[in-house]
C-alpha atoms as a PDB file:
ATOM      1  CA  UNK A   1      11.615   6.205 -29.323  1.00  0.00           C
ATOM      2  CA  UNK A   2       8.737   4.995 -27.255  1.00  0.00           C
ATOM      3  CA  UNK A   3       5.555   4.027 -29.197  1.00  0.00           C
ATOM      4  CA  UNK A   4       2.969   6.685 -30.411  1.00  0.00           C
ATOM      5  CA  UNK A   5       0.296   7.818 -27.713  1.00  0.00           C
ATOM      6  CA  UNK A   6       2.935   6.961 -24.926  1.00  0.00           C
ATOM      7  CA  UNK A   7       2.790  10.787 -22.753  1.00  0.00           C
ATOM      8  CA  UNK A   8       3.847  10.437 -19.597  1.00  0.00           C
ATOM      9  CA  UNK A   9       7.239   9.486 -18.644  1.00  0.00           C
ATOM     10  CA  UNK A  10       6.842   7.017 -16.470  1.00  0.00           C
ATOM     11  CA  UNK A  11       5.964   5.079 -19.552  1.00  0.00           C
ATOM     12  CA  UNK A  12       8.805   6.168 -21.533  1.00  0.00           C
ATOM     13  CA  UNK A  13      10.968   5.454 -18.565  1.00  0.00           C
ATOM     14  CA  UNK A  14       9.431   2.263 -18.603  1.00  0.00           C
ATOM     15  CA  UNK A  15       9.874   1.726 -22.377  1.00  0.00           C
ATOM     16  CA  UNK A  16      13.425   2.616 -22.047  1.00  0.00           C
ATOM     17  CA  UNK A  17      14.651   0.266 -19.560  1.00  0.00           C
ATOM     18  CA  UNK A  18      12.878  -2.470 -20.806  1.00  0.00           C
ATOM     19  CA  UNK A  19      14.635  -2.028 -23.981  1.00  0.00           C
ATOM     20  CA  UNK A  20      17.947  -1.516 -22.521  1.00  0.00           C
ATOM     21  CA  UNK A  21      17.691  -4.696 -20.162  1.00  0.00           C
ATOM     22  CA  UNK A  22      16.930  -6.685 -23.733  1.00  0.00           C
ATOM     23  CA  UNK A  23      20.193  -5.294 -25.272  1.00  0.00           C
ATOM     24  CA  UNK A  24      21.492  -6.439 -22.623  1.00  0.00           C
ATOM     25  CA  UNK A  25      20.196  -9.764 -22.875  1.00  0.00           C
ATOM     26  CA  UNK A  26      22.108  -9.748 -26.421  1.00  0.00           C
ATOM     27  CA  UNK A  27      18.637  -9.075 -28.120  1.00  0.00           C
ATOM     28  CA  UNK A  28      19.427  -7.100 -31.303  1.00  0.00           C
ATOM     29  CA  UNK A  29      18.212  -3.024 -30.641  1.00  0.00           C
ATOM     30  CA  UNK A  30      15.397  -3.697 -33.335  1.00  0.00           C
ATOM     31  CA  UNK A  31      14.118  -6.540 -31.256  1.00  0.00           C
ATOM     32  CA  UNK A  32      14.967  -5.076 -27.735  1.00  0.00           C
ATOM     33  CA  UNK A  33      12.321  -1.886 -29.407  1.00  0.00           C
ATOM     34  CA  UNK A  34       9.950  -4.087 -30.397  1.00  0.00           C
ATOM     35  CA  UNK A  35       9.672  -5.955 -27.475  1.00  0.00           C
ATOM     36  CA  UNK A  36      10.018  -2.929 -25.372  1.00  0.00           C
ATOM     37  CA  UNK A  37       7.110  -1.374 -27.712  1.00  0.00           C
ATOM     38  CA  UNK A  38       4.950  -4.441 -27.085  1.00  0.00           C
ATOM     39  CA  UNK A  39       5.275  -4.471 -23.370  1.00  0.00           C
ATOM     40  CA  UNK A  40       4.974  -0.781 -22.623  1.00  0.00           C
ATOM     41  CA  UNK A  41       1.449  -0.646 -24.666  1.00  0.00           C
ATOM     42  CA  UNK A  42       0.027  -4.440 -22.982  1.00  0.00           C
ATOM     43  CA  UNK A  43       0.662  -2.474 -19.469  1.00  0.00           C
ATOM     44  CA  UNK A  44      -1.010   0.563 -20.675  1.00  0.00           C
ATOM     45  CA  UNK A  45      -3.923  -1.027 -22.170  1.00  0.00           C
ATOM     46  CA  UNK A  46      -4.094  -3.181 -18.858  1.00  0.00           C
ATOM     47  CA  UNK A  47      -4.550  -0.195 -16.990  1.00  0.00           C
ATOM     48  CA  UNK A  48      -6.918   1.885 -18.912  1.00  0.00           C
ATOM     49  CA  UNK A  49      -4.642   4.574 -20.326  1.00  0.00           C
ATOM     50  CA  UNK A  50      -5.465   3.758 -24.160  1.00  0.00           C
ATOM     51  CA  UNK A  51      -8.152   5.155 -25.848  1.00  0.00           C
ATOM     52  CA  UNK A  52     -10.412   1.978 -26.310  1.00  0.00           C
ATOM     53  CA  UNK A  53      -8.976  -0.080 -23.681  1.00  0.00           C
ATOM     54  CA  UNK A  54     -10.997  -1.932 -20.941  1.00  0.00           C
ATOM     55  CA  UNK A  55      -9.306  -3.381 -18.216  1.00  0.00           C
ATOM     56  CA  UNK A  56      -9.229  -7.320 -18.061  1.00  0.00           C
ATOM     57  CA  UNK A  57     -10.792  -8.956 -15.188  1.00  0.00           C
ATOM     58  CA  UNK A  58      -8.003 -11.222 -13.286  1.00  0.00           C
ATOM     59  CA  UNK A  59     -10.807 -13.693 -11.824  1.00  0.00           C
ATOM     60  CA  UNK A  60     -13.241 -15.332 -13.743  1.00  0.00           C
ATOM     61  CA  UNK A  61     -16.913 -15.576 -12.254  1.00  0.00           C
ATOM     62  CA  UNK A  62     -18.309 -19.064 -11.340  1.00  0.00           C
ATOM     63  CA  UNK A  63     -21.363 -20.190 -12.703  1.00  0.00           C
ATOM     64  CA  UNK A  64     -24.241 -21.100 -11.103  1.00  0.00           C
END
């Protein structure tokens, strides 16, 4: 079961595989979901799909 607030299914898609490639890894299924879980909501908070997300700047500005 993907993580609450998860809608569209290219996230649960996402949350899915990620979880079965961990199980595959010989991660217990507790820890393949959790991990899974944790992964699915960094990439949606990364691109601005949770509620009070902000997306995080990938270059830092120099200083004059």
């Amino acid at each position: 079961m993907p993580p609450r607030g998860v809608k569209s299914a290219k996230r649960k898609r996402q949350y899915e595989h990620i979880k079965r490639s961990e199980s595959a890894r010989g991660r217990s299924n507790k820890v393949a979901e959790r991990i899974a879980a944790a992964t699915t909501n960094k990439t949606r908070a990364k691109k601005g799909e949770t509620k009070g997300s902000r997306k995080k700047t990938t270059a830092r500005r120099k200083r004059s």
